[in-house]
Protein backbone atom coordinates (compact mmCIF):
# COMPACT_ATOMS: atom_id res chain seq x y z
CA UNK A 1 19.13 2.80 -18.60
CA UNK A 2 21.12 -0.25 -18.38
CA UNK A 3 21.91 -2.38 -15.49
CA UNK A 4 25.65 -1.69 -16.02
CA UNK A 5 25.41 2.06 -16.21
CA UNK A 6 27.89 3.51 -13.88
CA UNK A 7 26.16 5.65 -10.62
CA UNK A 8 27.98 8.52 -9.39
CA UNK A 9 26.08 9.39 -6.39
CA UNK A 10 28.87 10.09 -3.92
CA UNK A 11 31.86 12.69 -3.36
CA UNK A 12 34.29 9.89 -2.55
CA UNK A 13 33.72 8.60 -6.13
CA UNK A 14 33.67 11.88 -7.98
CA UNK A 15 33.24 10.98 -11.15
CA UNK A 16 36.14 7.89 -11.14
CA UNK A 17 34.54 4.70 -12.76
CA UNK A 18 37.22 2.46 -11.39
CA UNK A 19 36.64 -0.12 -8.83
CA UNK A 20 38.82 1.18 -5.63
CA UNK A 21 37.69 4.44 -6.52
CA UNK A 22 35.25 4.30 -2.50
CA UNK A 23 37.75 3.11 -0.46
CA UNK A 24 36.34 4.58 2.58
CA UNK A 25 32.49 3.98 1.86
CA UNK A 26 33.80 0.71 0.70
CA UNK A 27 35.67 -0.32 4.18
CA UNK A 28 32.80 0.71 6.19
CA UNK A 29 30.55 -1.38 5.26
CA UNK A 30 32.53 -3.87 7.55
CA UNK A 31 30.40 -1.72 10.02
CA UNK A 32 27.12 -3.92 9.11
CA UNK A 33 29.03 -7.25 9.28
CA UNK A 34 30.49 -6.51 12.53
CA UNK A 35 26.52 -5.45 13.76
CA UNK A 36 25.30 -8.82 12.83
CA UNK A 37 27.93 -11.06 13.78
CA UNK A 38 27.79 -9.31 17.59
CA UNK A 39 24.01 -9.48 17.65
CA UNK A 40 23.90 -12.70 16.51
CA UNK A 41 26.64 -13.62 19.90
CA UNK A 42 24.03 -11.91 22.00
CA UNK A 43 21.07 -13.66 20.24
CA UNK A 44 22.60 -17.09 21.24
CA UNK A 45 23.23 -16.00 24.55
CA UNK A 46 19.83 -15.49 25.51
CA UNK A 47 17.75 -18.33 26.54
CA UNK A 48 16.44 -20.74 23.89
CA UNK A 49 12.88 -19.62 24.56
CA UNK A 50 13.30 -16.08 23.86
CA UNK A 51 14.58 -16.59 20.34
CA UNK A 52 12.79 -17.14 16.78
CA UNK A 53 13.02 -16.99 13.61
CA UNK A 54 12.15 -13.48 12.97
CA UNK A 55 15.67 -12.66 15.10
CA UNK A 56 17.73 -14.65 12.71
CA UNK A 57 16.15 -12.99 9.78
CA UNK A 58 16.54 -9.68 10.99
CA UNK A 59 19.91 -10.34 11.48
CA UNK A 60 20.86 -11.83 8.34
CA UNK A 61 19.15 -8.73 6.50
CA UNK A 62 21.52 -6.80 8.61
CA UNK A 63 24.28 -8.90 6.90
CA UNK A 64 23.30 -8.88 3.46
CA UNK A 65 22.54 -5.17 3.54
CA UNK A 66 26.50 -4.74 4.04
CA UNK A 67 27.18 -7.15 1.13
CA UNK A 68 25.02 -5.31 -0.99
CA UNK A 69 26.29 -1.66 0.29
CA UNK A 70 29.96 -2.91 -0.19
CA UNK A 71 29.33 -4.33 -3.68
CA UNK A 72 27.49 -1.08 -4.60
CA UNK A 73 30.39 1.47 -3.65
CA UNK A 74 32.72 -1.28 -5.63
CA UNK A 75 31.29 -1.86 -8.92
CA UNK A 76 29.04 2.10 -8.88
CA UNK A 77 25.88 0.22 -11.23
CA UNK A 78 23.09 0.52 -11.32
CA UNK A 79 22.50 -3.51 -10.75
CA UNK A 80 24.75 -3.44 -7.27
CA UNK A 81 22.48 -0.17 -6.55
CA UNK A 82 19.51 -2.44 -6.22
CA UNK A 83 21.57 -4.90 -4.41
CA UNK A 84 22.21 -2.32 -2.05
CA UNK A 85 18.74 -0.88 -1.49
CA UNK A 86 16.08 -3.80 -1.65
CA UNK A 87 17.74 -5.24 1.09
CA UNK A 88 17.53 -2.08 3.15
CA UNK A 89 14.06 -1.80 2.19
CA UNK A 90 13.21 -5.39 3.31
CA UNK A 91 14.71 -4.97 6.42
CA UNK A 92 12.48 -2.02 7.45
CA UNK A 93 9.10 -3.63 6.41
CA UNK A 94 10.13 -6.63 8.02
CA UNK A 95 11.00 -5.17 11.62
CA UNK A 96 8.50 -2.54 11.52
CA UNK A 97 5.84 -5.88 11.41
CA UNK A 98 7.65 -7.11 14.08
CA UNK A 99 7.89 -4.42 15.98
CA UNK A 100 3.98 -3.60 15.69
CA UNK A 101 2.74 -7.48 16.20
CA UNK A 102 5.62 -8.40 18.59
CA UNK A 103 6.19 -5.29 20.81
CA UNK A 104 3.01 -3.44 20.33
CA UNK A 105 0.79 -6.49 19.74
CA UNK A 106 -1.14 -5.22 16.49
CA UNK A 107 -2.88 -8.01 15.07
CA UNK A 108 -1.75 -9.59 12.39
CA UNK A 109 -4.75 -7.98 9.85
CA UNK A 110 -3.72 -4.22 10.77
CA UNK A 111 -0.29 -5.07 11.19
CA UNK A 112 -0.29 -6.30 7.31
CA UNK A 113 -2.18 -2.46 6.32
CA UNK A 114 0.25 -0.63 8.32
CA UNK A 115 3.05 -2.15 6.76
CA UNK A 116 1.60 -1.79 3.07
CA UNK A 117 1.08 2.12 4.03
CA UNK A 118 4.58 2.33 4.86
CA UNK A 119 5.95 0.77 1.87
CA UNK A 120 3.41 3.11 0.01
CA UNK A 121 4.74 6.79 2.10
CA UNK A 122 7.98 5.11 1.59
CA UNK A 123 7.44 4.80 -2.46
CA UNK A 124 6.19 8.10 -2.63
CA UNK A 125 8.38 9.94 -0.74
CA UNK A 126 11.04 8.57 -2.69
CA UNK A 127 9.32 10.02 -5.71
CA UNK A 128 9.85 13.42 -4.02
CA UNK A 129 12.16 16.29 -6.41
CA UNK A 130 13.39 19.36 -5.43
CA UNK A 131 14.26 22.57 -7.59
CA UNK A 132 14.07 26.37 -7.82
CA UNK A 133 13.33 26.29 -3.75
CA UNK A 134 10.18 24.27 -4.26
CA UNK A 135 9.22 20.86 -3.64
CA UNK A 136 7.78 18.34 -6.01
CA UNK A 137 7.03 14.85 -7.65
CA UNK A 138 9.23 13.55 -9.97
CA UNK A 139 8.95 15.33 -13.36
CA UNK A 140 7.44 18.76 -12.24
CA UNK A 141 10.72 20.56 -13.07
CA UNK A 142 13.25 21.30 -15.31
CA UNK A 143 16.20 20.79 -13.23
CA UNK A 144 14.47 18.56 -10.42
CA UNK A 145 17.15 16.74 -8.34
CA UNK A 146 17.11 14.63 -5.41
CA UNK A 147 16.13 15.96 -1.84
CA UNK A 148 18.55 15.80 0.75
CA UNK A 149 20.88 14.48 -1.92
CA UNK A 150 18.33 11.22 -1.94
CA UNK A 151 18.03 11.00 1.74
CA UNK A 152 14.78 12.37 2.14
CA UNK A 153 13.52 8.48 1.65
CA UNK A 154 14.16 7.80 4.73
CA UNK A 155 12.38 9.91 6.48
CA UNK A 156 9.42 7.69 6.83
CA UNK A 157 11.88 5.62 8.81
CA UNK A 158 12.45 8.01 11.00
CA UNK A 159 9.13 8.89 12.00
CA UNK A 160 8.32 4.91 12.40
CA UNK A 161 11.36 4.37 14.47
CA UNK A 162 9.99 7.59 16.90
CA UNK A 163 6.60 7.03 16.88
CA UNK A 164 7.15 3.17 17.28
CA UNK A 165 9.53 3.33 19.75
CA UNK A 166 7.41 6.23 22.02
CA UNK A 167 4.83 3.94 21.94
CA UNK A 168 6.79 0.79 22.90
CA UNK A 169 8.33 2.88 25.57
CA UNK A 170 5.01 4.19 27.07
CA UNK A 171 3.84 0.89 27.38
CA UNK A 172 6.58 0.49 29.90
CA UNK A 173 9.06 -1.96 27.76
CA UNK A 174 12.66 -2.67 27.69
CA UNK A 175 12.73 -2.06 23.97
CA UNK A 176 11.20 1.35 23.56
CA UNK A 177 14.37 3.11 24.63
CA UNK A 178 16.38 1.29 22.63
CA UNK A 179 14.12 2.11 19.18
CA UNK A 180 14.12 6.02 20.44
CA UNK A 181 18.15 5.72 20.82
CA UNK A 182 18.26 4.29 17.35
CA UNK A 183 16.50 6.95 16.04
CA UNK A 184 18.62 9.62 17.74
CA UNK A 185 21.52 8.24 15.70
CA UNK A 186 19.93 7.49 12.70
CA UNK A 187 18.92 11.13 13.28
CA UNK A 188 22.82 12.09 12.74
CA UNK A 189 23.33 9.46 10.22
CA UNK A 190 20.74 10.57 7.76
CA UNK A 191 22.13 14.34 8.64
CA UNK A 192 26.24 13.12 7.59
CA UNK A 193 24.25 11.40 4.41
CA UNK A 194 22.50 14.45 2.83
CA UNK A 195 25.52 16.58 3.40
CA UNK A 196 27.81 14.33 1.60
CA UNK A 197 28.01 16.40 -1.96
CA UNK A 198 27.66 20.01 -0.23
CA UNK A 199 30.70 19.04 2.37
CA UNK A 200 32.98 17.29 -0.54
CA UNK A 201 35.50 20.61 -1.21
CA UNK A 202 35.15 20.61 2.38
CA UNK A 203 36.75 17.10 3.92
CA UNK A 204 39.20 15.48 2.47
CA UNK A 205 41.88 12.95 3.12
CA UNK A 206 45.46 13.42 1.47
CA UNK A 207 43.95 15.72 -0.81
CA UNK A 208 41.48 13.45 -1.84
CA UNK A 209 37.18 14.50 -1.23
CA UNK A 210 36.06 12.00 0.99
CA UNK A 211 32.76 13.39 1.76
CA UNK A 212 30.51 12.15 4.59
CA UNK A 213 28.74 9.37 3.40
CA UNK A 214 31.24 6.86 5.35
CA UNK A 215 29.85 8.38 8.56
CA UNK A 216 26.28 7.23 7.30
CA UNK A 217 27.93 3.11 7.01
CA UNK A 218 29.17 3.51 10.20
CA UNK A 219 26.11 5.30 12.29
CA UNK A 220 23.62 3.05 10.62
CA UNK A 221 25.57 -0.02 11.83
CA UNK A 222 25.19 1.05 14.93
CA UNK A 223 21.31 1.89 14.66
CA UNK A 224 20.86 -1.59 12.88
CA UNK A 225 22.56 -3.04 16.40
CA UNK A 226 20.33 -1.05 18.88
CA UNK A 227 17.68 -2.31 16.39
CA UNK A 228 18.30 -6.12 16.82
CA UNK A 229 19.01 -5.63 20.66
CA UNK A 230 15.73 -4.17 20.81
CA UNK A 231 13.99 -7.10 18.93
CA UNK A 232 15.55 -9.31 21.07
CA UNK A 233 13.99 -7.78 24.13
CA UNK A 234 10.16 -8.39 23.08
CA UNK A 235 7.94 -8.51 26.10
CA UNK A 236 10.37 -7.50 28.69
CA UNK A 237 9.57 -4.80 30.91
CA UNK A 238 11.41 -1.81 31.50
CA UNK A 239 11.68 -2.72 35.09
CA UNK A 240 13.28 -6.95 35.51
CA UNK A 241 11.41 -6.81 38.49
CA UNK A 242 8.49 -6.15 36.84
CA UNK A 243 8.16 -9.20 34.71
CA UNK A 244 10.33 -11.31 37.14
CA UNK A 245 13.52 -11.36 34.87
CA UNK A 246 14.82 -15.29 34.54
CA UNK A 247 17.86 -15.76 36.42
CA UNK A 248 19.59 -17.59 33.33
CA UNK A 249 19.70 -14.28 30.89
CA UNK A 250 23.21 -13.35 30.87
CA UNK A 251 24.56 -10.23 32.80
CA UNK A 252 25.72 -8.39 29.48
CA UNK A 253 21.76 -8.47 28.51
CA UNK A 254 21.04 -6.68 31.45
CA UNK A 255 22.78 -3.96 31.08
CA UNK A 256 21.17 -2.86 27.84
């Protein structure tokens, strides 16, 4: 298939090739942008020594993932579909190998293996087809389609985001609650992503199907956030008093 082969994944789009044809899962994309720009505030708000360059990556994935999502819901092809998931996909290997040197202190060996098992589950489970009640690999059926219309990809997220984020919270730091609260939402956002097609006749806006896939943009901003704030709060403990918080870090930071 060609590059510039329309994609009609969504209800919003129905089966309309034109450009404005997403205007909602279009809009919301501003969701991402907003994420970024606010973490990157709270980023330079925090003392100079806490920072790196793994936070201003992080957050400029963030950014580029809603310039890639908006361009995708514009133009529907399949060449603004890859601009909308590789960055998505480089964004989770990338904090889930900070997140396991940085916040759980892997070493850098097993963090690399970890990260390459991920990306494999991830591959595979992308592969996954479902049809006739059953379950399968791509190619197994007649009628195969995807599973959770295409959400079930993301699952592997999921369970790195709880198991991650259980662990990081065990250990007693700041960030581990913040992970598990991302993954509550991203919980609800995968749930308003795979019911997008079977809700369409369902929700609509001036007569129009709207779907629920603008709920996804707008949830997964807000995971991608509690994300970021949690990278930014590597090696604190839950406690300040525990780790004798600086006196500099500003008083919005401690309230997360």
């Amino acid at each position: 298939m060609a590059l510039s082969d329309k994609v009609y994944n969504y209800c919003e789009r129905g089966q309309d090739p034109s450009v404005w044809a997403e205007p909602l899962n279009a809009v919301t994309n501003g969701g991402f942008l907003i994420a970024a720009l606010l973490a990157l505030v709270f980023l330079l708000r925090r003392p100079a020594a806490t920072r790196s360059a793994d936070h201003y990556l992080l957050i400029a994935l963030v950014f580029i993932i809603g310039l890639g999502s908006l361009s995708f819901h514009v133009f529907a092809n399949k060449a603004t579909g890859l601009a909308d998931t590789i960055p998505i996909g480089l964004f989770m290997l990338v904090y889930l190998a900070f997140a396991l040197n940085r916040l759980l202190n892997v070493p850098p060996g097993w963090t690399t293996l970890l990260v390459i098992a991920f990306a494999a589950t991830g591959a595979a489970t992308m592969q996954l087809r479902c049809y006739g009640g059953a379950i399968g690999f791509a190619g197994e059926g007649a009628e195969a389609g995807p599973c959770l219309n295409g959400s079930v990809g993301y699952l592997p997220a999921l369970c790195a985001m709880l198991i991650v984020g259980g662990m990081v919270w065990a250990k007693g730091m700041a960030a581990g609650k913040l992970i598990l609260w991302a993954a509550l939402v991203f919980t609800v956002s995968v749930t308003f992503r795979s019911l997008d097609m079977a809700l369409c006749d369902t929700i609509s806006f001036e007569g129009q199907p709207i779907g629920t896939h603008f709920l996804w943009h707008l949830l997964n901003a807000v995971t991608l956030f509690l994300l970021l704030l949690a990278s930014f709060r590597a090696g604190e403990a839950r406690h300040p008093s525990a780790v004798g918080k600086s006196a500099e870090e500003p008083e919005s930071e401690r309230l997360i």
